[in-house]
N, C-alpha and C. Protein backbone atom coordinates (compact mmCIF):
# COMPACT_ATOMS: atom_id res chain seq x y z
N UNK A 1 67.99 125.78 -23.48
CA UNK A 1 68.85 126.30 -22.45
C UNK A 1 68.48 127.76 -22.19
N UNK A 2 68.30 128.08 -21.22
CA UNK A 2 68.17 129.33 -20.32
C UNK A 2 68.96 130.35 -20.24
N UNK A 3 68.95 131.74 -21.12
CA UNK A 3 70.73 132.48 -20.76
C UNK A 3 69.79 133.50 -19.37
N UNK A 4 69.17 132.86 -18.75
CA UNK A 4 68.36 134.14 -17.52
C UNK A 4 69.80 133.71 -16.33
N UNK A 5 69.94 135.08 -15.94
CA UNK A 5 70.84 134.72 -14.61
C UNK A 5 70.61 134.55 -13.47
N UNK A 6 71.13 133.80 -12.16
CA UNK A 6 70.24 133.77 -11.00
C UNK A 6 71.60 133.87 -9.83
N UNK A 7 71.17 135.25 -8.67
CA UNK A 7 72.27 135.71 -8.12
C UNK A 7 71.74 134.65 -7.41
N UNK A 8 73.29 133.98 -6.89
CA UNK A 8 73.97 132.96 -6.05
C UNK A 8 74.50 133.80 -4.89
N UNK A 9 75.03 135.02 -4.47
CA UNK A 9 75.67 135.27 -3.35
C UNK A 9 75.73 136.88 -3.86
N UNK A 10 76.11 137.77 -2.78
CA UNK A 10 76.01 138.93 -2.42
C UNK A 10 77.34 139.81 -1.26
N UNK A 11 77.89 140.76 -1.57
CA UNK A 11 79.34 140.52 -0.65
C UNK A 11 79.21 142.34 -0.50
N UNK A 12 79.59 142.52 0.54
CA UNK A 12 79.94 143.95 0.47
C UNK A 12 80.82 144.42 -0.01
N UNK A 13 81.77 144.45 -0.81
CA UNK A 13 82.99 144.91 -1.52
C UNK A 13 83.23 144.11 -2.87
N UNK A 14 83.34 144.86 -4.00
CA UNK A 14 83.79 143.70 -4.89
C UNK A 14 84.70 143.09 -5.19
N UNK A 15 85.98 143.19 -4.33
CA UNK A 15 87.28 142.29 -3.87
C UNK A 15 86.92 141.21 -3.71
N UNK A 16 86.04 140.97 -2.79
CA UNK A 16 85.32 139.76 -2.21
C UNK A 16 84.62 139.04 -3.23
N UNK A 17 83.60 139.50 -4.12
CA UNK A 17 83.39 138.98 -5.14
C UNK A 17 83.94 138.29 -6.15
N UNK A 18 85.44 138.85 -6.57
CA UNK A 18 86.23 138.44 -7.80
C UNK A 18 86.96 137.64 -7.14
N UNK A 19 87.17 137.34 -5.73
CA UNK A 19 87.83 135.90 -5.97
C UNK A 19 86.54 134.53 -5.81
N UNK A 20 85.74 135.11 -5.60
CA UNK A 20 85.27 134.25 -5.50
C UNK A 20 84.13 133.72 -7.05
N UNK A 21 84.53 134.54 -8.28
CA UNK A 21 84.08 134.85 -9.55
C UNK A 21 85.36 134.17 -10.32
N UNK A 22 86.25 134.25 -9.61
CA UNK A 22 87.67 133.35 -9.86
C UNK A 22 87.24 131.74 -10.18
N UNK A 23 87.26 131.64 -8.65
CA UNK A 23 86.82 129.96 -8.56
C UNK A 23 85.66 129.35 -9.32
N UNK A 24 84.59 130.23 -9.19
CA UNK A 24 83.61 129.59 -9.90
C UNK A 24 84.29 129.69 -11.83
N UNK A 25 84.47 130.81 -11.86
CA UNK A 25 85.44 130.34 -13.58
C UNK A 25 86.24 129.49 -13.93
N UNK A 26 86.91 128.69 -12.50
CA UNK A 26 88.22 128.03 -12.62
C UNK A 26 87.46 126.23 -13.00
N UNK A 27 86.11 126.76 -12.56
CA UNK A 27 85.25 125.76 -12.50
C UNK A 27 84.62 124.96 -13.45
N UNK A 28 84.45 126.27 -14.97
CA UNK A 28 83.76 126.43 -15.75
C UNK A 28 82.36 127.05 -15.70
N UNK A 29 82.01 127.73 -14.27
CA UNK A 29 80.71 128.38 -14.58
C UNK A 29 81.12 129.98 -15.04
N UNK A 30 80.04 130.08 -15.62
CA UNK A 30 80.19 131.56 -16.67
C UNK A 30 79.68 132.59 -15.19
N UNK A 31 80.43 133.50 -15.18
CA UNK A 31 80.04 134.67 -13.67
C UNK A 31 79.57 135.92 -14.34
N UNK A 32 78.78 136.73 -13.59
CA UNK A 32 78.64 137.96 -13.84
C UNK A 32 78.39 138.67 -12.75
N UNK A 33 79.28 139.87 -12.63
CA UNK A 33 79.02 140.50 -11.25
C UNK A 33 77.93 141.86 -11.79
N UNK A 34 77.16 141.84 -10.35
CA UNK A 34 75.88 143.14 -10.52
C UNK A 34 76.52 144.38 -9.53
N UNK A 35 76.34 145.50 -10.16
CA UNK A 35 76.38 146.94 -8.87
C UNK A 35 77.95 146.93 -8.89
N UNK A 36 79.21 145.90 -9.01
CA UNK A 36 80.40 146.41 -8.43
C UNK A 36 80.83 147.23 -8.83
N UNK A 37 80.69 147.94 -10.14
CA UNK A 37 81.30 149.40 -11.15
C UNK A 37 81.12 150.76 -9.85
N UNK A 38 79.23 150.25 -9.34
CA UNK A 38 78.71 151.52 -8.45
C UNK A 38 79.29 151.69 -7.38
N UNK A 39 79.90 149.76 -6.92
CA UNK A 39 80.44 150.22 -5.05
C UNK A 39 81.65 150.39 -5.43
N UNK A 40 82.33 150.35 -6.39
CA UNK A 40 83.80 150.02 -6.39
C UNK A 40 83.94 152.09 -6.57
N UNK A 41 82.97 152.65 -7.00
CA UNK A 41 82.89 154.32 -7.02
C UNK A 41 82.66 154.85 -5.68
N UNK A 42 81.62 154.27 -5.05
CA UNK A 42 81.20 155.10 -3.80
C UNK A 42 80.80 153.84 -2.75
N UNK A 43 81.81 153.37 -2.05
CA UNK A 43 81.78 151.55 -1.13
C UNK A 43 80.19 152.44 -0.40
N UNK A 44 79.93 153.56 0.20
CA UNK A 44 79.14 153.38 1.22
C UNK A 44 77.65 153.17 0.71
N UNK A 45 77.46 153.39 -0.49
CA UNK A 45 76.06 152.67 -0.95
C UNK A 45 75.87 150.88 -0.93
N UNK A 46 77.17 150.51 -0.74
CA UNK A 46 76.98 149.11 -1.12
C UNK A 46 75.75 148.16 0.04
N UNK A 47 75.03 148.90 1.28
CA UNK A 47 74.43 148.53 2.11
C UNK A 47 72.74 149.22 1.27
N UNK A 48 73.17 150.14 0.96
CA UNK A 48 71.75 150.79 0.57
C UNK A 48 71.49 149.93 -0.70
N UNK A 49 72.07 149.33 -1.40
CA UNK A 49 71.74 148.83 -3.07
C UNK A 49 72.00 147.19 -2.85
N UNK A 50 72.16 147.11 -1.83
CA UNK A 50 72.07 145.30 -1.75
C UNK A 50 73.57 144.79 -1.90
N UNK A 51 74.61 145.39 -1.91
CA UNK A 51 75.68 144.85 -2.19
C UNK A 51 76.00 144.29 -3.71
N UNK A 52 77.57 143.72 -3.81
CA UNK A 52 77.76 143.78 -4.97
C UNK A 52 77.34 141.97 -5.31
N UNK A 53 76.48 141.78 -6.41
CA UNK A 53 75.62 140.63 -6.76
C UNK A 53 76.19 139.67 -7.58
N UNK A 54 76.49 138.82 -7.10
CA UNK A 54 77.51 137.63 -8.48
C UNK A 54 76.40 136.41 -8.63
N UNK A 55 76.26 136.47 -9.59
CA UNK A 55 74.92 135.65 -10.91
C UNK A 55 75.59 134.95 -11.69
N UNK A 56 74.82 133.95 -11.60
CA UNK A 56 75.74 133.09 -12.95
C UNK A 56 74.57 132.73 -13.94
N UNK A 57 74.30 131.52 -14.81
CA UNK A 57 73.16 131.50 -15.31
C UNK A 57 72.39 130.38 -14.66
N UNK A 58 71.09 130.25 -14.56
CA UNK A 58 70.37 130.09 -14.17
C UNK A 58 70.68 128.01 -14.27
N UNK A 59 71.00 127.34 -15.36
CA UNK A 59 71.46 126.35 -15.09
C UNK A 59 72.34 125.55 -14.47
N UNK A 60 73.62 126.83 -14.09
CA UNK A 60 74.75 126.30 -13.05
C UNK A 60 74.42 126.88 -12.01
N UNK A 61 73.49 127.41 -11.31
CA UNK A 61 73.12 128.10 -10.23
C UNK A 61 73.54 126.49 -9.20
N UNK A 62 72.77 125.75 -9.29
CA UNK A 62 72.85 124.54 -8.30
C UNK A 62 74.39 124.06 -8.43
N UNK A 63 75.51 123.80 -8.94
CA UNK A 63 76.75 123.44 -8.97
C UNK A 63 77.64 124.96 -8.24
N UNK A 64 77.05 126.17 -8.56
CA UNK A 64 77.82 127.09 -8.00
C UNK A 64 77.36 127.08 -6.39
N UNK A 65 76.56 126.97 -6.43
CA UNK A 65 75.85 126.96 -5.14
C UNK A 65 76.80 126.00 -4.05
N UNK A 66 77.13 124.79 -4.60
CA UNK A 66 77.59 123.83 -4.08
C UNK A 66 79.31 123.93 -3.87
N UNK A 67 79.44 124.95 -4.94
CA UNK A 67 80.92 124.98 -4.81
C UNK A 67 80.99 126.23 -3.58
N UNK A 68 80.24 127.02 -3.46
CA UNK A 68 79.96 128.48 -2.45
C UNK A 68 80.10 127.74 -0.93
N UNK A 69 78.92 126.66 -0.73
CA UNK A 69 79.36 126.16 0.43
C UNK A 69 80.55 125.23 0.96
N UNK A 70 81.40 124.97 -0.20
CA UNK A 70 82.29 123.86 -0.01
C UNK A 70 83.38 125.15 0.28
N UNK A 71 83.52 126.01 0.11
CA UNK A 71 84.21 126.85 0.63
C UNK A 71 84.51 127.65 2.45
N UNK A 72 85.76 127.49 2.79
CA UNK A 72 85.55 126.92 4.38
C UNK A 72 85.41 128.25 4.27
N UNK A 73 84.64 129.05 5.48
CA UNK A 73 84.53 130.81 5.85
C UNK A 73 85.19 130.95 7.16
N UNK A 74 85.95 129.55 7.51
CA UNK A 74 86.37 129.91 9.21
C UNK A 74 87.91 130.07 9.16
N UNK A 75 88.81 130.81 9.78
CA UNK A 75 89.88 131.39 9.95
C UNK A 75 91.31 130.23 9.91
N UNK A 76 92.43 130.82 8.96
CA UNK A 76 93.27 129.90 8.84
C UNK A 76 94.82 130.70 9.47
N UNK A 77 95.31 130.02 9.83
CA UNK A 77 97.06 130.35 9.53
C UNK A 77 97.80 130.97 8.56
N UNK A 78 98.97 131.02 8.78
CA UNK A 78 99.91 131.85 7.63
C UNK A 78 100.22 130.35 6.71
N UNK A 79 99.83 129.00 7.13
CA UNK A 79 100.23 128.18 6.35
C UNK A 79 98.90 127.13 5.74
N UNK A 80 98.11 128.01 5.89
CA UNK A 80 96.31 127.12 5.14
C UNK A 80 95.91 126.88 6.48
N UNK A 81 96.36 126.35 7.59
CA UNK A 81 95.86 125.14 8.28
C UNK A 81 94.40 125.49 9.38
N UNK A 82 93.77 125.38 9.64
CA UNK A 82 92.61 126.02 10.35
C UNK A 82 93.42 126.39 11.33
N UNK A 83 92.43 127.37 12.31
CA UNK A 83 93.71 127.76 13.35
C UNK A 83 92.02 126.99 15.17
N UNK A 84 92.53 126.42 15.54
CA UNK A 84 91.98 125.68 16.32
C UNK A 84 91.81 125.98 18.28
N UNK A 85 90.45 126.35 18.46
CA UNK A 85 90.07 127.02 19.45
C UNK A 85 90.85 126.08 20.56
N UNK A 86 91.83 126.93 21.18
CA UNK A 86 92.45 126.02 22.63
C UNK A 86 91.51 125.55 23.73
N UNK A 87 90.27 125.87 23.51
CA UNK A 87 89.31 125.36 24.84
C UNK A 87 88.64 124.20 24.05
N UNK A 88 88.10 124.29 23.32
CA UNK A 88 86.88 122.88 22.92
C UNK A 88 87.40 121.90 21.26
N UNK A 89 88.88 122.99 21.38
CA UNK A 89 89.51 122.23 19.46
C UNK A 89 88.57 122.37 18.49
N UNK A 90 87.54 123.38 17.97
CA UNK A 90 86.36 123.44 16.95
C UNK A 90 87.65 124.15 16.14
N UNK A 91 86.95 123.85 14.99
CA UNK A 91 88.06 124.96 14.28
C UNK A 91 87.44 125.72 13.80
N UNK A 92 85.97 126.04 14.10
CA UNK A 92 84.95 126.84 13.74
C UNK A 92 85.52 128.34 14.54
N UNK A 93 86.42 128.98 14.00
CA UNK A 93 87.13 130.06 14.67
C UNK A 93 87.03 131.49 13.56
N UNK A 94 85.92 132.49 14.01
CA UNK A 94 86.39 133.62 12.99
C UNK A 94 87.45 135.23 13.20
N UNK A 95 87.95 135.81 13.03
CA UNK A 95 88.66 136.55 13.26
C UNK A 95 87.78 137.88 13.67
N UNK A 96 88.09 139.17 14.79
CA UNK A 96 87.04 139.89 15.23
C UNK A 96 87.84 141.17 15.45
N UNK A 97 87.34 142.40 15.52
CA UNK A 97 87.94 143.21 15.85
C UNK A 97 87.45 143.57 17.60
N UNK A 98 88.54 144.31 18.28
CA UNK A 98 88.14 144.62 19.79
C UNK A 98 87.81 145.78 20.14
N UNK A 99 87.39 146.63 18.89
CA UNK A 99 87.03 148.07 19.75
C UNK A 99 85.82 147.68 19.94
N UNK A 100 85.95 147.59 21.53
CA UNK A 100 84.40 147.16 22.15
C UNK A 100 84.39 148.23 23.66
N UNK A 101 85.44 148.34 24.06
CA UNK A 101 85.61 149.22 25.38
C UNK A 101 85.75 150.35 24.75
N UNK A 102 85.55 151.79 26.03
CA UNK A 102 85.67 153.03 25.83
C UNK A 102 87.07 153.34 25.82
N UNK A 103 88.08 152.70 26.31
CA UNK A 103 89.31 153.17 25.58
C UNK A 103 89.57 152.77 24.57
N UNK A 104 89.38 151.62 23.57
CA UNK A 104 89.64 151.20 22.45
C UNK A 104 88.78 152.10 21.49
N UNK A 105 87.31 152.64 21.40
CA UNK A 105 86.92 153.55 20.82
C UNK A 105 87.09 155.10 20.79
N UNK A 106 88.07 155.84 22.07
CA UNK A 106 88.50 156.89 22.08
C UNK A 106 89.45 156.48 21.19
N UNK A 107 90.54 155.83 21.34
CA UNK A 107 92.06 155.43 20.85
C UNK A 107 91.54 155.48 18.97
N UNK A 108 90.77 154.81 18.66
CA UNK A 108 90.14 154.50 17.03
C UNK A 108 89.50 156.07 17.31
N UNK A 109 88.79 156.81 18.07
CA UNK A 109 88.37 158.00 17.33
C UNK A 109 89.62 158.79 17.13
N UNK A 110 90.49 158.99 17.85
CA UNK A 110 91.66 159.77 17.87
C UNK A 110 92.28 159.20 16.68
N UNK A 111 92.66 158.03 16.23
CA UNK A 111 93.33 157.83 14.85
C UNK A 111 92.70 158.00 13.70
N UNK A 112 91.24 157.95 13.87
CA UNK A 112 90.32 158.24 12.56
C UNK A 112 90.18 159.85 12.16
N UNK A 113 90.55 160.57 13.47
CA UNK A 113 90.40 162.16 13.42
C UNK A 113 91.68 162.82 12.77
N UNK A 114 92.96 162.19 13.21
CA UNK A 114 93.80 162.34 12.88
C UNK A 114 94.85 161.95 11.88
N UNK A 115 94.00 160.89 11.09
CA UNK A 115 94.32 160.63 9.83
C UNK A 115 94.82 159.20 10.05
N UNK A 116 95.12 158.83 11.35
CA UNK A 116 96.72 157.40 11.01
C UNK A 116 95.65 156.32 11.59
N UNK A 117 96.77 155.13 11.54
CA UNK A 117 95.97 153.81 11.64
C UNK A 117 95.24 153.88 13.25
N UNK A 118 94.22 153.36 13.94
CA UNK A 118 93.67 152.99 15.38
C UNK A 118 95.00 152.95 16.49
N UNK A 119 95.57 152.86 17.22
CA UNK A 119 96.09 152.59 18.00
C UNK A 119 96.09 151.46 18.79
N UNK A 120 95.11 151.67 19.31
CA UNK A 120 94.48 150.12 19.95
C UNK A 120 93.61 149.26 19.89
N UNK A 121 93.39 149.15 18.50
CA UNK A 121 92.62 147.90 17.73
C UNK A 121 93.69 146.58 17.63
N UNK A 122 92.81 145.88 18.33
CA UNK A 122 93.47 144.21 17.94
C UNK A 122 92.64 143.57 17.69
N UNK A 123 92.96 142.71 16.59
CA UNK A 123 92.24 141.56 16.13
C UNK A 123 92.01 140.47 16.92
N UNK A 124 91.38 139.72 17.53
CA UNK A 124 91.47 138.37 18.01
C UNK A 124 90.30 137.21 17.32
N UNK A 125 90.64 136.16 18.04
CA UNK A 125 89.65 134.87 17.38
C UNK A 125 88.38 134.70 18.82
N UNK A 126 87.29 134.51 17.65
CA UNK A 126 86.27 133.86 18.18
C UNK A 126 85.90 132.54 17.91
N UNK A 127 85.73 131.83 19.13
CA UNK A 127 85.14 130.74 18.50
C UNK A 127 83.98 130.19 18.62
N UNK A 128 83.38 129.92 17.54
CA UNK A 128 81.92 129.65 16.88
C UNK A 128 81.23 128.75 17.59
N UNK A 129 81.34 127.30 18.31
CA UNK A 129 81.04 126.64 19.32
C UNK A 129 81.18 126.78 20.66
N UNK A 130 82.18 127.14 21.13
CA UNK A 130 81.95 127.05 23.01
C UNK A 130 82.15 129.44 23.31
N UNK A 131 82.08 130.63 22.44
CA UNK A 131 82.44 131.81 22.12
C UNK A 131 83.61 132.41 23.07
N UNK A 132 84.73 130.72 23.09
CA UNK A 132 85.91 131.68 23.87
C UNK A 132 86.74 132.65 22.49
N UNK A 133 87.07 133.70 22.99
CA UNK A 133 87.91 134.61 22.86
C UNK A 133 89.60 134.45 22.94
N UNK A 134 90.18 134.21 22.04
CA UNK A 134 91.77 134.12 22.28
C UNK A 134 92.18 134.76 21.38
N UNK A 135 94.15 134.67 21.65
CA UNK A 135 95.23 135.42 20.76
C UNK A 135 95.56 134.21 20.12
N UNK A 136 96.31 134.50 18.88
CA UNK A 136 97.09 133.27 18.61
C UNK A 136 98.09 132.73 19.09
N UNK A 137 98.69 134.14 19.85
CA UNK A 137 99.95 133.69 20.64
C UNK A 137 99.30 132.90 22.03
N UNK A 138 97.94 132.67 22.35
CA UNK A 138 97.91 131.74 23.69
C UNK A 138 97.64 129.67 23.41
């Protein structure tokens, strides 16, 4: 048996990592996270150093692997349930931010300058098959 480790996935934050170092434990694979001590000190290296690295050993690599993709990445409700694009029903839907116009990026520079939350940042859904744009309230 092999104790060599082999990184399975890579995350920018190590929040993101430990739940997902959760599941694979809940699993029985043995986890080890790489770099999160460094981003969890200074987040803005986590692009320059590859992000924070979760390895397991080299024999459960293929079962973690499998459990990584069985994991849905597309956007749910306050009650689990996928939340489902009103034009084509995919539920391939991810969540986006809208500072995309010049008033939504004055409005976010003015709250970032001034210490408090954006003003006029809203979240909305994209969806992954036909790329309509909606609220949840439509």
């Amino acid at each position: 048996m092999s104790d060599t480790f082999k990184t399975v996935a890579r995350f920018q934050y190590s929040t993101e990592a430990q739940i997902i170092k959760g599941r694979l434990e809940a699993e029985g694979i043995q986890v080890f996270l790489s770099d999160n001590l460094t981003i969890d000190t200074d987040p803005l290296v986590s692009n320059a150093i590859g992000g924070v690295k979760l390895k397991v050993l080299s024999h459960d690599a293929l079962k973690a692997q499998h459990i990584l993709d069985s994991i849905q990445n597309f956007s749910v409700d306050d009650e689990g349930n996928p939340i489902q694009c009103p034009k084509c029903k995919s539920e391939k839907v991810n969540l986006f931010s809208t500072i995309t116009d010049f008033k939504s990026f004055i409005a976010f520079l003015f709250g970032f300058i001034s210490g408090t939350l954006p003003f006029y940042a809203k979240d909305k859904f994209k969806c992954e098959n036909c790329n309509y744009e909606f609220n949840t309230k439509s």
